[in-house]
N, C-alpha and C. Protein backbone atom coordinates (compact mmCIF):
# COMPACT_ATOMS: atom_id res chain seq x y z
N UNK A 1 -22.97 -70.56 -34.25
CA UNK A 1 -22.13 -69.39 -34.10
C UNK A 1 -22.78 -68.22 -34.84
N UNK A 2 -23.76 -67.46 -34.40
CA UNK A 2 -23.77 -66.35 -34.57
C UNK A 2 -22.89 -64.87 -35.10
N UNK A 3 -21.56 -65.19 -34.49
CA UNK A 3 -21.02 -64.39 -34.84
C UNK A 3 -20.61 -63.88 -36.18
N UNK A 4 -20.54 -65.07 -37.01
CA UNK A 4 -20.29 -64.59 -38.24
C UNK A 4 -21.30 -63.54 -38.67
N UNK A 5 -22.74 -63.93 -37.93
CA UNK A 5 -23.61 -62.81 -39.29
C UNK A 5 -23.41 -61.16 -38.41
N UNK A 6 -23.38 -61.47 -37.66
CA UNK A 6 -22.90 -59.98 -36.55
C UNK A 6 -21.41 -59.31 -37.35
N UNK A 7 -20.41 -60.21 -37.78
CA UNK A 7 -19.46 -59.45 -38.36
C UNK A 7 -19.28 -59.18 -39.78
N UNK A 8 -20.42 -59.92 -40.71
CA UNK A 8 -20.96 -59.61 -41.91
C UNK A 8 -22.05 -58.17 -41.98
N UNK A 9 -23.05 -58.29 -40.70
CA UNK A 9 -23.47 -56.66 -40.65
C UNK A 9 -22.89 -55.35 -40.21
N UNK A 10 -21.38 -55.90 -39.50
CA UNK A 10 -20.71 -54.93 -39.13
C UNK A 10 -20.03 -54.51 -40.25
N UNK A 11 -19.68 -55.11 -41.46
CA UNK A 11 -18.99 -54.72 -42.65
C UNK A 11 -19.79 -54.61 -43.43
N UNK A 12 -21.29 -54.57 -43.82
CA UNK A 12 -22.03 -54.01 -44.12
C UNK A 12 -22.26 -52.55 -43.92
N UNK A 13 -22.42 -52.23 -42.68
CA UNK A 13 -22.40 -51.13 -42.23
C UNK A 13 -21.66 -49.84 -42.48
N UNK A 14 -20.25 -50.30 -41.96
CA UNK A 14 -18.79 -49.76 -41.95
C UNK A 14 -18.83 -49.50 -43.74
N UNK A 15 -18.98 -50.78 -44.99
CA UNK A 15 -19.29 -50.38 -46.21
C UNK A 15 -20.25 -48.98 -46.85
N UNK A 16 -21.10 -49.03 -46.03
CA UNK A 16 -22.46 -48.30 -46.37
C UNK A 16 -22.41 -47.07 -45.88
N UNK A 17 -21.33 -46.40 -45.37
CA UNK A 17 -20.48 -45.15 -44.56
C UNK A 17 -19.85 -45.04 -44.92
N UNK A 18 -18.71 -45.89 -45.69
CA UNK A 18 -17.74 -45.18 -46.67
C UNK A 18 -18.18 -44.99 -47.37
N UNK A 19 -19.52 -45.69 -47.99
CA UNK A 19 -20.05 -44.71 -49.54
C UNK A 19 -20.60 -43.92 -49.27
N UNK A 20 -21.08 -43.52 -48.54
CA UNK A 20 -21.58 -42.91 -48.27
C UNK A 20 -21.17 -41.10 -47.90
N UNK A 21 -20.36 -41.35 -47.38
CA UNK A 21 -18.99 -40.28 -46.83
C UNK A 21 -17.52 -40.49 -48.04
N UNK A 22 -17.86 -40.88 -48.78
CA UNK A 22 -16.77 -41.14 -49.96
C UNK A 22 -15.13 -41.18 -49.21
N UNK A 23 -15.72 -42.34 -48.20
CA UNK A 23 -14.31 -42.85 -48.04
C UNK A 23 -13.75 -43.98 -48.61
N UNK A 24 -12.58 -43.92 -48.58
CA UNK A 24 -11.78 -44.88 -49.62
C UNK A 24 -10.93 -45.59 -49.10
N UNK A 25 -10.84 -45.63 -47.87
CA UNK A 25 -9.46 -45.97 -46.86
C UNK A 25 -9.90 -46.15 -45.54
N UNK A 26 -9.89 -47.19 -44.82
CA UNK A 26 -9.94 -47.06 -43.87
C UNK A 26 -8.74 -48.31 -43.20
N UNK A 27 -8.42 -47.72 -42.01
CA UNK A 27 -7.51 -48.48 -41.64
C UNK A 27 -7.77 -49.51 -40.28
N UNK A 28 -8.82 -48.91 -39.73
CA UNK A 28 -9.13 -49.67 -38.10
C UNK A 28 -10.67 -49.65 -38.14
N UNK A 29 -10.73 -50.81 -37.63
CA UNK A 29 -12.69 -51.00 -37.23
C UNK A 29 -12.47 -50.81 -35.35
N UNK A 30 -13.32 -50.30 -34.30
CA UNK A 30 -13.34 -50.44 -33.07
C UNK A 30 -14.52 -50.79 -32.77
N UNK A 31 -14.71 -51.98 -32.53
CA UNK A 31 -15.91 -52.18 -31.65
C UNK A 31 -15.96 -52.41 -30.36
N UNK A 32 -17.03 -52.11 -29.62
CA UNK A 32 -16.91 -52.51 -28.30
C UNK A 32 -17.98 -53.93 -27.83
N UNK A 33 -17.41 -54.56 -27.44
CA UNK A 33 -18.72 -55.91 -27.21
C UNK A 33 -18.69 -55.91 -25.65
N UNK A 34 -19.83 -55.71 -24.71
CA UNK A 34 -20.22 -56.19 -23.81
C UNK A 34 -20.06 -57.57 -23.20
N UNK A 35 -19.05 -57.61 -22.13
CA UNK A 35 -19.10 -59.34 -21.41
C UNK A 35 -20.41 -60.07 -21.49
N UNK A 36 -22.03 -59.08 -21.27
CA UNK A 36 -22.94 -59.82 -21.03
C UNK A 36 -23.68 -59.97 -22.41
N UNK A 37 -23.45 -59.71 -23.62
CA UNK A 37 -23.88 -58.66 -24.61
C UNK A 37 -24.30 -60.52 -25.52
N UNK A 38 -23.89 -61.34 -25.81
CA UNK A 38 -23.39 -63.15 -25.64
C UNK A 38 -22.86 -63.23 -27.20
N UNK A 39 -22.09 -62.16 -27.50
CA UNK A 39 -21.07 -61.90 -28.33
C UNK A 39 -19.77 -62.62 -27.88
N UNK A 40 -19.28 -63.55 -28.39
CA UNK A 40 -17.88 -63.55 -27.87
C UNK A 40 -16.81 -63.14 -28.92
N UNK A 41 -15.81 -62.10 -28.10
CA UNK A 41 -14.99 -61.45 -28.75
C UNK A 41 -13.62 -62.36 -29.10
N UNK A 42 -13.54 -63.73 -29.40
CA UNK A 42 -12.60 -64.39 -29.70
C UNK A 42 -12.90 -64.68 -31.47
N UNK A 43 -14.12 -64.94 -31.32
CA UNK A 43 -14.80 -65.78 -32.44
C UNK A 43 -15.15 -64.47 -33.34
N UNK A 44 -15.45 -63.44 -32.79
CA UNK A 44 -15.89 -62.52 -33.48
C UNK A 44 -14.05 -61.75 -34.43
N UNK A 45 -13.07 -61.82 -33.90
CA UNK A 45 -11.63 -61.98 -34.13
C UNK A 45 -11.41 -62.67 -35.17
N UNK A 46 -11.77 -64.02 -34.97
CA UNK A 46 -11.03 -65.19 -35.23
C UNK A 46 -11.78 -65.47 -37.01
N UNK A 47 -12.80 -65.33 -37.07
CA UNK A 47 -13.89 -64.91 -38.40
C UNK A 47 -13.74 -63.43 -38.80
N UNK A 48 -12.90 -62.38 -38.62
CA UNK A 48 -13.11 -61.40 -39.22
C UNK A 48 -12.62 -61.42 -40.44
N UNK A 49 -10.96 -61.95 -40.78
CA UNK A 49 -10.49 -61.55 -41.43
C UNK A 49 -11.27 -62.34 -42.95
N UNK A 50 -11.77 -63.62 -42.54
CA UNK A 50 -12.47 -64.68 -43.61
C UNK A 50 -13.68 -63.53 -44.13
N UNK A 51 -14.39 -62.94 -42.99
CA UNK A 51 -15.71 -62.38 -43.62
C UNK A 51 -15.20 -61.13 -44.64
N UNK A 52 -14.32 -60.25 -44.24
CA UNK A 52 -13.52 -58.99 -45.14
C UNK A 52 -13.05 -59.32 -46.53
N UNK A 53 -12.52 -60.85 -46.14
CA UNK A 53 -11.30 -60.67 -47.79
C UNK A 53 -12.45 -60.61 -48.67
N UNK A 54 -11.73 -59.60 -49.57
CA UNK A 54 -12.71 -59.49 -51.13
C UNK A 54 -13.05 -57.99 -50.92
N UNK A 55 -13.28 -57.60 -49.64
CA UNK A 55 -13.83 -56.50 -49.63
C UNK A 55 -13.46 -55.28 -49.56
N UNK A 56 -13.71 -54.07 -49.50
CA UNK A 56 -12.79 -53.09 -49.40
C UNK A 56 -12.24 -52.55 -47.74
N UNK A 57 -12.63 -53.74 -47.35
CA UNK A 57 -12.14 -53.91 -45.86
C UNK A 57 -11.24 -54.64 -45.38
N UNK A 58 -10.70 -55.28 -46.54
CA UNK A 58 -9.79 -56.54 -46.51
C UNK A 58 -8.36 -56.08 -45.88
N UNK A 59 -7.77 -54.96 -46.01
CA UNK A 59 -6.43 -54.61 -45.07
C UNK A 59 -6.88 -54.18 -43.78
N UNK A 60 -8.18 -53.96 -42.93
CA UNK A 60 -8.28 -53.18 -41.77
C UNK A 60 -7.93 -53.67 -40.85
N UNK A 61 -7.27 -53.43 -39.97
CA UNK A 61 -7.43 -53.93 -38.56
C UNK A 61 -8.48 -53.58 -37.72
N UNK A 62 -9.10 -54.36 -36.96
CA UNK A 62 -10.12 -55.03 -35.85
C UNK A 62 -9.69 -54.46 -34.76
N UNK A 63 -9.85 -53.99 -33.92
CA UNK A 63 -9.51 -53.87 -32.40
C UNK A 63 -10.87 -53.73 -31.66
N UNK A 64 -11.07 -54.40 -30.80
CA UNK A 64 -11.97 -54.86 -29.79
C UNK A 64 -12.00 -54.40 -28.45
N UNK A 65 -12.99 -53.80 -27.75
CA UNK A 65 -12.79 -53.39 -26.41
C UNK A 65 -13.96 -54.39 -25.76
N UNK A 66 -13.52 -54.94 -24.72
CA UNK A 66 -14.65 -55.91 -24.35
C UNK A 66 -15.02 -54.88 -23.10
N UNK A 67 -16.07 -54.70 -22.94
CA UNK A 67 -16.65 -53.88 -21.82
C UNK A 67 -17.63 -55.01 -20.50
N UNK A 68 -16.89 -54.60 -19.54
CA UNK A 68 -17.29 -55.25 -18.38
C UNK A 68 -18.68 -55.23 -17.81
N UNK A 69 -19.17 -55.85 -17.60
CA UNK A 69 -20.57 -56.16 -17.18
C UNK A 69 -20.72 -55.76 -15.94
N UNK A 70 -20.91 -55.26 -15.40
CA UNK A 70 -21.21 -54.02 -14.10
C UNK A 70 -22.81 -54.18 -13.64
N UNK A 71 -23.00 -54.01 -12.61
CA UNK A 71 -24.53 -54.36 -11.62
C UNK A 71 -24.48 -53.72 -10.70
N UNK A 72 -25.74 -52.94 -10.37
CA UNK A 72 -25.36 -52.46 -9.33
C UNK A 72 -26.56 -53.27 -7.73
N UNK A 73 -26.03 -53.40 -7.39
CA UNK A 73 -27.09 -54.43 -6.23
C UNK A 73 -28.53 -53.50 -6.22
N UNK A 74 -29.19 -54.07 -6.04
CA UNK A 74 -30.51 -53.28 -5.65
C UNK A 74 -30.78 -53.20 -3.77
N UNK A 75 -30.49 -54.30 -3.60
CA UNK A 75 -30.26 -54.22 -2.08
C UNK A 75 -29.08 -53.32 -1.04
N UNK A 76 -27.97 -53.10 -1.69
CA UNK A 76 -27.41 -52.62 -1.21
C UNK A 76 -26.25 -51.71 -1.57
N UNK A 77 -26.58 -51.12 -3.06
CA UNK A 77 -26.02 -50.01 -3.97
C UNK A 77 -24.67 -50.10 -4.47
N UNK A 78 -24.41 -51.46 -3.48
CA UNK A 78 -22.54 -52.40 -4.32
C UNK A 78 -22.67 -52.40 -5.89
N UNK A 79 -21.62 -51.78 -6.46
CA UNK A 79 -21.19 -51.70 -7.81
C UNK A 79 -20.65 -52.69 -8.01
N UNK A 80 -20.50 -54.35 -8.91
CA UNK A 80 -19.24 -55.01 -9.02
C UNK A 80 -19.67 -55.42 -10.22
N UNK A 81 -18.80 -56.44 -10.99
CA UNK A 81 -18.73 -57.51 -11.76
C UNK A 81 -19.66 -58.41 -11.93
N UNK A 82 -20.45 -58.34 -12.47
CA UNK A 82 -21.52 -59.75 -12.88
C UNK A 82 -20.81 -61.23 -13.01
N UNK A 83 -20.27 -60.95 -14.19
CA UNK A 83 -19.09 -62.67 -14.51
C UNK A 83 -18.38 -62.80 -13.30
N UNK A 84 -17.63 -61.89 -12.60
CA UNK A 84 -16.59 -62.05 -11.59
C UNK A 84 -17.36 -62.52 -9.97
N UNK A 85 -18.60 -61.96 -10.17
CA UNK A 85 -19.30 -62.48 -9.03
C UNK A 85 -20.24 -63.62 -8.96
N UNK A 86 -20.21 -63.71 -10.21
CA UNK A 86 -21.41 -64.71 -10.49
C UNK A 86 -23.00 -64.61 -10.37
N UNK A 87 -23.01 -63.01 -10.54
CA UNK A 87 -24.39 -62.84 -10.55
C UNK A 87 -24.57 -62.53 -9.30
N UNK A 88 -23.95 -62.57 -8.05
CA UNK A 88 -24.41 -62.47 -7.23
C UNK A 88 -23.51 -61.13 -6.43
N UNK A 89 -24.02 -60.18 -5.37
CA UNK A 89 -23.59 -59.34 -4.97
C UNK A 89 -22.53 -59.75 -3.90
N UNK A 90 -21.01 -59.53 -3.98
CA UNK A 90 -19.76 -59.89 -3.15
C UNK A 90 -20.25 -58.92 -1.62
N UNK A 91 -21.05 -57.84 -1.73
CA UNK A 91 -21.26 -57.38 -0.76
C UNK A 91 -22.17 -57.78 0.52
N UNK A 92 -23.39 -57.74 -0.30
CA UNK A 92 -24.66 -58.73 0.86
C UNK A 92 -25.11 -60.43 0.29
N UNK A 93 -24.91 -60.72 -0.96
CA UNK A 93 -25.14 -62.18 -0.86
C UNK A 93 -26.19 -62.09 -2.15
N UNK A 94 -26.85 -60.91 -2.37
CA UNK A 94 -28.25 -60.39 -3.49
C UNK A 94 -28.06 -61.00 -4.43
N UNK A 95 -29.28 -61.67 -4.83
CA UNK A 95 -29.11 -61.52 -6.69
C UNK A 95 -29.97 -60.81 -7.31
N UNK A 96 -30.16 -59.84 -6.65
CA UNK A 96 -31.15 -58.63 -6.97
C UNK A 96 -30.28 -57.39 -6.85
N UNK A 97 -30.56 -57.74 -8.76
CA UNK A 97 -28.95 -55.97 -9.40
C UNK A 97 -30.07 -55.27 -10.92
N UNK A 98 -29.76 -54.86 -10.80
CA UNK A 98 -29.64 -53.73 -12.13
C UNK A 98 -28.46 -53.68 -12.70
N UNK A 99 -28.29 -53.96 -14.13
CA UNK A 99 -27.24 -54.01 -15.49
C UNK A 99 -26.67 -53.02 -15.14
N UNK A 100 -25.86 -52.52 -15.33
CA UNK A 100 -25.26 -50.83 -15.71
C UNK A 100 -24.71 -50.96 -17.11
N UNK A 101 -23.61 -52.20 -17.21
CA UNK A 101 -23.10 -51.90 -18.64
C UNK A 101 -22.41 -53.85 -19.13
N UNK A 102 -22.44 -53.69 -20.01
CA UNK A 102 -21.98 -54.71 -20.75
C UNK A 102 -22.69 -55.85 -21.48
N UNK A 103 -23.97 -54.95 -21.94
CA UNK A 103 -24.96 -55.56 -22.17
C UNK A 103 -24.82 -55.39 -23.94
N UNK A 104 -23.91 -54.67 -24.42
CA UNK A 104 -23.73 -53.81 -25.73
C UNK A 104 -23.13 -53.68 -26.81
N UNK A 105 -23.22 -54.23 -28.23
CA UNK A 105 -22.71 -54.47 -29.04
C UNK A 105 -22.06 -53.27 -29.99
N UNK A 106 -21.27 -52.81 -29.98
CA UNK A 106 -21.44 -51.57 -31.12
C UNK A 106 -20.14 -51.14 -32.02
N UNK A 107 -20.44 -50.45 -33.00
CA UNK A 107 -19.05 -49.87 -33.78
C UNK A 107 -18.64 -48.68 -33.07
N UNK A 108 -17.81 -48.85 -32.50
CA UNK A 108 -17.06 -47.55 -31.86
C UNK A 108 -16.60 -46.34 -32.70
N UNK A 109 -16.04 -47.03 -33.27
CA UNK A 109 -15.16 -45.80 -34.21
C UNK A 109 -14.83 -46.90 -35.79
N UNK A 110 -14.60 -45.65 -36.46
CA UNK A 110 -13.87 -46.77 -37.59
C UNK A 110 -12.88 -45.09 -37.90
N UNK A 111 -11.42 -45.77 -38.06
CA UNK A 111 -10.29 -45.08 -38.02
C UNK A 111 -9.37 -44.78 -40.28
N UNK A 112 -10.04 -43.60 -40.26
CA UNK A 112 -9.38 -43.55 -41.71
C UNK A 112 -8.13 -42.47 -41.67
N UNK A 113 -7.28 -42.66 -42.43
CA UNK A 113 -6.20 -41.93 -42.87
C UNK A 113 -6.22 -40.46 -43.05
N UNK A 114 -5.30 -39.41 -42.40
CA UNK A 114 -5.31 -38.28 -42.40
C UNK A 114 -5.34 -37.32 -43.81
C-alpha cells in the first residue's frame, strides 16, 4: 500500500505552507486523485486520519474529488470513460485513445479560516 507514503507527503507539504505562509489553522485538505492516477481514494481516506494525529493537521477534514479518466479515441474522436469502457472505445471497438484526464494526483486547495 503505497498510499500511506503519498498521504505522509501530502502532510508534509500542506505542513511546509503553513510555515511557511504563517498559517495556523487550517480546516480542509482537497485533493483531487485521478481514476487512472493507481491512487485509490478509499485507502488514501481510510489512513488519513492515523497519518495526521500528532500533527498540526490532526482536526482537518479530507475531501477528495476523484477525477474521471477520459480518452479520447484516436480512431474516431469519441470522448468516453476508460474504467467504464474498459479501455476500449464504446464507439468503433479502438483501443487506440489518448488520456485526457485522470491520470493525476494533486492538492487542490487546502481551506483555512477567515
Amino acid at each position: 500500500m503505497h498510499e500511506i507514503n503519498i498521504v505522509r507527503q501530502v502532510v508534509k507539504t500542506v505542513e511546509e505552507f503553513a510555515a511557511e505562509n504563517n498559517v495556523g489553522d487550517i480546516r480542509e485538505i482537497v485533493l483531487d486523485i485521478g481514476e487512472l492516477s493507481l491512487v485509490i481514494p478509499e485507502y488514501v481516506e481510510d489512513i488519513y486520519p492515523a497519518v495526521v494525529k500528532g500533527t498540526v493537521l490532526e482536526d482537518t477534514k479530507l475531501i477528495i474529488n476523484v477525477v474521471p479518466g477520459l480518452a479520447e479515441c484516436d480512431d474516431c474522436g469519441e470522448i468516453f470513460n476508460v474504467i467504464e469502457a474498459n479501455g476500449i472505445c464504446p464507439n468503433c471497438g479502438s483501443d487506440s485513445k489518448e488520456v485526457l484526464s485522470g491520470k493525476d494526483f494533486y492538492i487542490k486547495e487546502i481551506h483555512i479560516p477567515e
